[in-house]
Protein backbone atom coordinates (compact mmCIF):
# COMPACT_ATOMS: atom_id res chain seq x y z
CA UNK A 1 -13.41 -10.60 22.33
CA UNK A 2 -9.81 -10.88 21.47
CA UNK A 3 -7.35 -7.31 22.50
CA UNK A 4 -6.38 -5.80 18.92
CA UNK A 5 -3.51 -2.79 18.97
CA UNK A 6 -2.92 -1.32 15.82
CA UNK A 7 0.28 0.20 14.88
CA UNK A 8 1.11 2.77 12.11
CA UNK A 9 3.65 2.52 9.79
CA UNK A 10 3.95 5.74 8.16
CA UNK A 11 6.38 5.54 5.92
CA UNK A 12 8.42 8.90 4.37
CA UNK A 13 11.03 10.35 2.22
CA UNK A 14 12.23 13.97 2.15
CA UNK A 15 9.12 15.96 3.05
CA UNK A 16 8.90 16.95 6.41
CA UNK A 17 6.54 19.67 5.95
CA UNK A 18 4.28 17.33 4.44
CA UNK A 19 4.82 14.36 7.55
CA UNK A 20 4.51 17.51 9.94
CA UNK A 21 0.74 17.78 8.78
CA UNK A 22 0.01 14.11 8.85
CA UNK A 23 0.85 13.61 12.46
CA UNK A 24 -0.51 16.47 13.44
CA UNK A 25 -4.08 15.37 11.86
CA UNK A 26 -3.10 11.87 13.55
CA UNK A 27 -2.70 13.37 16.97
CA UNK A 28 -5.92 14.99 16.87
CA UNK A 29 -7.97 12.06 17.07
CA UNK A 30 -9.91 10.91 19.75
CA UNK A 31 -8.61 7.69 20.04
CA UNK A 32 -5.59 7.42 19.36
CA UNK A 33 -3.06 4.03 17.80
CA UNK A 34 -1.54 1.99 20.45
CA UNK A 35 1.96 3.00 18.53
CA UNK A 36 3.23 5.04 15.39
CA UNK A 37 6.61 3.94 13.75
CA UNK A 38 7.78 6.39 11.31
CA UNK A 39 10.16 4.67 9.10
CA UNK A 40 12.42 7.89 7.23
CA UNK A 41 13.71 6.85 4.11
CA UNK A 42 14.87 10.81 3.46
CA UNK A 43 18.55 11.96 2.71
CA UNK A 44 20.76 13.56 5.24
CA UNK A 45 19.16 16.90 3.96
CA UNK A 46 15.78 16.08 5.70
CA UNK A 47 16.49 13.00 7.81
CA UNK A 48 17.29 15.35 10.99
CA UNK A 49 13.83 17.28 10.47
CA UNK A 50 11.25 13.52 10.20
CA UNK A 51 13.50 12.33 13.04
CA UNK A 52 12.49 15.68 15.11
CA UNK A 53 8.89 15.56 14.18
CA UNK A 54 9.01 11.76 15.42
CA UNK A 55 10.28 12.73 18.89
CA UNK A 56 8.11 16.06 18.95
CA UNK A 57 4.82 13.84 18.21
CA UNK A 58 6.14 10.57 20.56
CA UNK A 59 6.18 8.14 17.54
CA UNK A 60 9.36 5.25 17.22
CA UNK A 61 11.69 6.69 14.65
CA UNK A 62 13.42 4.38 12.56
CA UNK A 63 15.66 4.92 9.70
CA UNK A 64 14.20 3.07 6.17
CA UNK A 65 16.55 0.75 3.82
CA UNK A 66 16.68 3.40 1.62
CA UNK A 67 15.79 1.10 -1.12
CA UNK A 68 12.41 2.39 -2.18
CA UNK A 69 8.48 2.71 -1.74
CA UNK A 70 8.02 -0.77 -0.91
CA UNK A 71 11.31 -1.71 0.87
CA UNK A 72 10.16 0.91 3.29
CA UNK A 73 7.00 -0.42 3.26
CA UNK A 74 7.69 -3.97 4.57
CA UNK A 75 10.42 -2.23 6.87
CA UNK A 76 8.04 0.15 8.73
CA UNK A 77 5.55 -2.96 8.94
CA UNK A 78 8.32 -5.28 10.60
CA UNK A 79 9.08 -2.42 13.22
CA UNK A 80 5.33 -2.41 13.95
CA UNK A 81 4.97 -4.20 17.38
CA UNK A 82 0.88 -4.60 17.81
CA UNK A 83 -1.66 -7.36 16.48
CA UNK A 84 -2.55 -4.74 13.41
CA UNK A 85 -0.67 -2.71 10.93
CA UNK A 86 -2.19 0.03 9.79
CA UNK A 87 0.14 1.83 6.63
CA UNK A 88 0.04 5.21 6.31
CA UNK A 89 1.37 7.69 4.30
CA UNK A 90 3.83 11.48 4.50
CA UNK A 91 0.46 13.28 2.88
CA UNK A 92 -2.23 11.98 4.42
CA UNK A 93 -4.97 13.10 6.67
CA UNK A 94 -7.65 11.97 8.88
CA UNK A 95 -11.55 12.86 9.38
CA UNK A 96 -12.62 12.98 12.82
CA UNK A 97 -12.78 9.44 14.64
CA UNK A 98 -10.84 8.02 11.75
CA UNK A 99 -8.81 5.30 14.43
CA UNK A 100 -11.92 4.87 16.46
CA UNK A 101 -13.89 3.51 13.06
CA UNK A 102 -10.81 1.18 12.24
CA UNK A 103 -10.57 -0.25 15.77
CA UNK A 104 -14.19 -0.69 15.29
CA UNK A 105 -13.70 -2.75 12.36
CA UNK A 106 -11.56 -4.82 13.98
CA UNK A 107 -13.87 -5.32 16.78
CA UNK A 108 -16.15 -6.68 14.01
CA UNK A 109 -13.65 -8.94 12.04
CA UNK A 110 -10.01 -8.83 12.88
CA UNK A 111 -8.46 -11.31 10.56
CA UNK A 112 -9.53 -9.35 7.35
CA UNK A 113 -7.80 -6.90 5.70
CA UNK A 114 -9.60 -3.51 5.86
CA UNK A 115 -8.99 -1.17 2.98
CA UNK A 116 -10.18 2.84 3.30
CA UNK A 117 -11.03 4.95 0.51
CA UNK A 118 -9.60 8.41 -0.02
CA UNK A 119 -10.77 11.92 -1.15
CA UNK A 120 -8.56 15.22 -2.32
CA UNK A 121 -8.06 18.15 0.12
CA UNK A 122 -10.84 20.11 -1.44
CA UNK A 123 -13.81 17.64 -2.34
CA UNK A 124 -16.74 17.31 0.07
CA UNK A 125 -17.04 13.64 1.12
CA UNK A 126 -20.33 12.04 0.35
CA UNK A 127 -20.64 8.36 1.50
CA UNK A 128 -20.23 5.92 -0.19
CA UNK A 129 -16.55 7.07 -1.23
CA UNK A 130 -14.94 5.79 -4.13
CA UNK A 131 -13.37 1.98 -3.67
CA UNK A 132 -9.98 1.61 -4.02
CA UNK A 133 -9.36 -0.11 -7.05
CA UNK A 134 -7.99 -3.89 -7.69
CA UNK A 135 -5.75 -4.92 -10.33
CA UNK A 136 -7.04 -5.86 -13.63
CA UNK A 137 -5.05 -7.92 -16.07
CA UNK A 138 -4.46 -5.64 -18.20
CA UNK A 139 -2.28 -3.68 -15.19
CA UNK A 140 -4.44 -0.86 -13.85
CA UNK A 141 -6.88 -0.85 -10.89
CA UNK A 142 -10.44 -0.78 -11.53
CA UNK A 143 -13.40 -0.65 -8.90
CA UNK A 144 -14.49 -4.05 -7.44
CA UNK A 145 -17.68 -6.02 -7.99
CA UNK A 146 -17.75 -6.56 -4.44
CA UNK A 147 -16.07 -4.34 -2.48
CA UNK A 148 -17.09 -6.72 0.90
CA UNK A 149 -14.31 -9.22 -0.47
CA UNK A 150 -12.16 -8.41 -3.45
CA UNK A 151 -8.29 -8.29 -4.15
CA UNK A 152 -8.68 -4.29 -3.92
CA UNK A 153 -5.70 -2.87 -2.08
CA UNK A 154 -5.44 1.47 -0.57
CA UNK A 155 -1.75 1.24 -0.83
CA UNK A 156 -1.15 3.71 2.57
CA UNK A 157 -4.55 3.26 4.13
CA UNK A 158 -4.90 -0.56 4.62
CA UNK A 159 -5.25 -2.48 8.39
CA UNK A 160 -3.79 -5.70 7.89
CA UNK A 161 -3.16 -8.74 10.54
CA UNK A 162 0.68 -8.44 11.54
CA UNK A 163 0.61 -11.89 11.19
CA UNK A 164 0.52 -11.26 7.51
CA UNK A 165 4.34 -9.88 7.80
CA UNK A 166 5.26 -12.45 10.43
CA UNK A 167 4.63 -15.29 8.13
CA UNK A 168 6.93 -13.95 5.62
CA UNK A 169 4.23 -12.48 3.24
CA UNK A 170 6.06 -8.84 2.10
CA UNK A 171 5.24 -6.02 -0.70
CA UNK A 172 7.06 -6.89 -3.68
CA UNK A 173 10.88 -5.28 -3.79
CA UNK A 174 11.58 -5.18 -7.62
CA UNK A 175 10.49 -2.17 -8.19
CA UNK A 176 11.26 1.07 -5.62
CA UNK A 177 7.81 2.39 -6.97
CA UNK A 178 4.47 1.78 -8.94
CA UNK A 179 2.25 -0.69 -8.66
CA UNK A 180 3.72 -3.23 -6.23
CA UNK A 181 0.65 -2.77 -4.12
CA UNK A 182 -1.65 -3.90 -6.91
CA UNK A 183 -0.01 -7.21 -7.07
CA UNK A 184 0.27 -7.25 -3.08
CA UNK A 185 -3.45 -6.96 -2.96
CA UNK A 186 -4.38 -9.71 -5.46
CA UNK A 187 -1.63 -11.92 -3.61
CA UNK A 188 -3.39 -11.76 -0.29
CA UNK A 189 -6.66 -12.88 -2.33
CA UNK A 190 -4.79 -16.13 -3.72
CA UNK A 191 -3.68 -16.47 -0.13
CA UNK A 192 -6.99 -16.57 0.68
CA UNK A 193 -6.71 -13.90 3.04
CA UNK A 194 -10.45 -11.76 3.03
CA UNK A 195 -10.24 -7.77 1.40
CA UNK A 196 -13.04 -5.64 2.98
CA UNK A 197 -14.14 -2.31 2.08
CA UNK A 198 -13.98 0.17 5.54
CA UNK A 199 -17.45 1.89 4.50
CA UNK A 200 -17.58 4.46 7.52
CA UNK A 201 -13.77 6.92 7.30
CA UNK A 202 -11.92 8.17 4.66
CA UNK A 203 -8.22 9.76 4.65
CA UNK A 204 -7.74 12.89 2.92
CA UNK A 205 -4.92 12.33 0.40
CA UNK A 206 -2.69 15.87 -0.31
CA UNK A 207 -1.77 14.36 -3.89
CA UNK A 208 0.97 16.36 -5.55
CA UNK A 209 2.45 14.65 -8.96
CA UNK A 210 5.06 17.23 -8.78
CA UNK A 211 6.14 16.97 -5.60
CA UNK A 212 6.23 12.54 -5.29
CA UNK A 213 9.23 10.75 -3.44
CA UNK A 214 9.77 9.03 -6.15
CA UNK A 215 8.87 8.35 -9.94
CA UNK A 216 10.23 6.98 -13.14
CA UNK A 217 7.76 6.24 -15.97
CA UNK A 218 9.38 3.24 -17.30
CA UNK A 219 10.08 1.81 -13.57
CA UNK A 220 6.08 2.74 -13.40
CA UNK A 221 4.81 1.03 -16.50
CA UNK A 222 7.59 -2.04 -15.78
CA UNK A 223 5.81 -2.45 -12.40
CA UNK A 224 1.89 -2.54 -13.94
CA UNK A 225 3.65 -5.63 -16.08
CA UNK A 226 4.76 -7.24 -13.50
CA UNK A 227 1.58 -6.77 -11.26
CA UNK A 228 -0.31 -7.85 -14.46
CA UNK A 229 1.70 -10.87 -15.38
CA UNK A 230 1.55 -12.01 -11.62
CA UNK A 231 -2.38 -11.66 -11.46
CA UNK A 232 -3.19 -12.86 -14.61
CA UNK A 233 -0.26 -16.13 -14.80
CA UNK A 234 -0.81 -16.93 -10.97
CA UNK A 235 -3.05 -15.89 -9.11
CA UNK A 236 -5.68 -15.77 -11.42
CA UNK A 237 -4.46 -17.83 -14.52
CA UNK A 238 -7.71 -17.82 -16.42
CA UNK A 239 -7.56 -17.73 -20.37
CA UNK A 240 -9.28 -13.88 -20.61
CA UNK A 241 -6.97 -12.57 -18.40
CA UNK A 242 -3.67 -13.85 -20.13
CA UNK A 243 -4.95 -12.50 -23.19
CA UNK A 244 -6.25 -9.24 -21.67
CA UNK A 245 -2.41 -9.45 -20.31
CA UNK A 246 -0.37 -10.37 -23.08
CA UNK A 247 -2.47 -8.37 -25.53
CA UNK A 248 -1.59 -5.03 -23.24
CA UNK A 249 1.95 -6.01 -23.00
CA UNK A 250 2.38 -6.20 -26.61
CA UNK A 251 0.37 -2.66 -27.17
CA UNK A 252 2.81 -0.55 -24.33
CA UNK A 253 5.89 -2.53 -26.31
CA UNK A 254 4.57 -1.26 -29.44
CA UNK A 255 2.69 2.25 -28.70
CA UNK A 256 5.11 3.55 -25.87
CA UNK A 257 8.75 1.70 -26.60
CA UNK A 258 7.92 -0.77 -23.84
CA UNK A 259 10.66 -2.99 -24.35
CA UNK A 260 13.11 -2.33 -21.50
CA UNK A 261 9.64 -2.07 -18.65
CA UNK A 262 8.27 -5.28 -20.22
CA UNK A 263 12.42 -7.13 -19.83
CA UNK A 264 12.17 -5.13 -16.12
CA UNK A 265 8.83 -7.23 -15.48
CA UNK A 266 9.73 -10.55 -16.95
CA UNK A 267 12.66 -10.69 -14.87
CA UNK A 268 10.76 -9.96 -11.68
CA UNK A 269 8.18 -11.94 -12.48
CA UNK A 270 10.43 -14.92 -12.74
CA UNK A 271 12.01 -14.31 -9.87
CA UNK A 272 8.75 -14.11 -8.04
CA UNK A 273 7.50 -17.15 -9.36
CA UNK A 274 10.00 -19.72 -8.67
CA UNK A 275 9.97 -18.29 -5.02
CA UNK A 276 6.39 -18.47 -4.51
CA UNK A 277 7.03 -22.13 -6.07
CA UNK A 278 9.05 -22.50 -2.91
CA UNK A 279 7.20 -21.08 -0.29
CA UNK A 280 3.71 -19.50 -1.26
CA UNK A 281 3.75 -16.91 1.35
């Protein structure tokens, strides 16, 4: 049986309170990750606190590129030393055993990508959990047929190979925030890398829409274009799903003054074509 050793990358910007409760859930378990790199994309306002709680809770501080959700993303991942990464997020936490039931999946199958399902601070969980969702060409995430091998994607709750990053695969950077992961997730499908639902843990998610990093609507609804156009003109370039696309396109551009998202998206989504034309990965 092959030695897996998963590293976190938590990623975080400007709540400390918020990463204080995450690693303290994360400390609690059992078993515990073989590392934690907290990658701190906060201002000098809160960068001296998440570097404190790193040291106080004996993770590897680095500082983010300051250059948004998914910049961070890919730089936490790259800092990540072991054979697995798992992401993680400022405002999550962890049922008991949480690590112990990843390393288990990894004992079972370590060269898929595990995603984990979430639940709010005050719902009971009752197995099965929702799925996370994967991206449907019209731009949102819906739940999978088969959540054993989909293009699904749990943004900050995903264990992934680190030979993913190694080969040069990486979130998309266009956008500092939205729905890069979407696209990520139906990218490592095309790859033809194997999406499996993590049936037995959950993370609790401490979801605050007033109180996110980061959000702008139109950098939001730009990024569901992108991840659409991608999906539906690549990776899966059937005939539905460029009209699903296009047809959705044309109804934010009309209903919700979607021009400058839908010029945002085109622009990435050239970009990320003629380098995927290059290299794939």
């Amino acid at each position: 049986m092959r030695e897996h050793r998963i590293s976190v990358a938590l990623v975080t910007r400007n709540r400390p309170a918020s990463l204080e409760r995450t690693l303290k859930s994360l400390r609690r378990q059992s078993v515990q990750p073989w590392e934690v790199v907290v990658s701190d994309d906060s201002g000098d306002e809160w960068a001296a606190q998440a570097k404190e709680l790193a040291r106080i809770f004996e993770c590897r501080y680095v500082v983010g590129p300051k250059r948004g959700l998914y910049a961070n993303r890919n730089h936490a991942a790259l800092a990540c030393q072991g054979t697995h990464v798992r992401t993680m997020d400022d405002d999550h936490e962890f049922p008991e055993a949480h690590i112990n039931r990843c390393s288990e999946a990894l004992e079972d199958d370590p060269d898929s990508v595990w995603i984990i399902g979430e639940c709010l601070p005050k719902e009971t969980p009752r197995f099965p959990l929702p799925v996370p969702g994967e991206l449907h060409p019209r731009g949102f995430s819906v739940k999978p047929t088969n959540p054993d091998d989909c293009w699904a994607f749990s943004d900050g709750a995903t264990v992934l190979p680190s030979h993913i990053f190694a080969r040069g695969v990486r979130y998309p950077e266009f956008f500092k925030f939205g729905a890069g992961y979407l696209e990520f997730g139906s990218r490592l499908h095309w790859l033809g890398y194997r999406l499996r639902l993590l049936p037995s843990t959950y993370v609790i998610h401490h979801f605050d829409a007033q109180n996110r990093s980061f959000m702008d609507q139109q950098m939001d609804l730009g990024s569901r274009m992108f991840a659409s156009l991608c999906h539906s003109f690549i990776y899966q370039p059937h005939a539905r799903n460029k009209l699903l696309c296009l047809a959705e396109i044309g109804r934010q551009i009309v209903m919700h003054d979607g021009w400058r998202p839908y010029r945002m998206a085109a622009t990435a989504y050239r970009g990320h074509r003629s380098a995927l034309l290059k290299s794939p990965a």
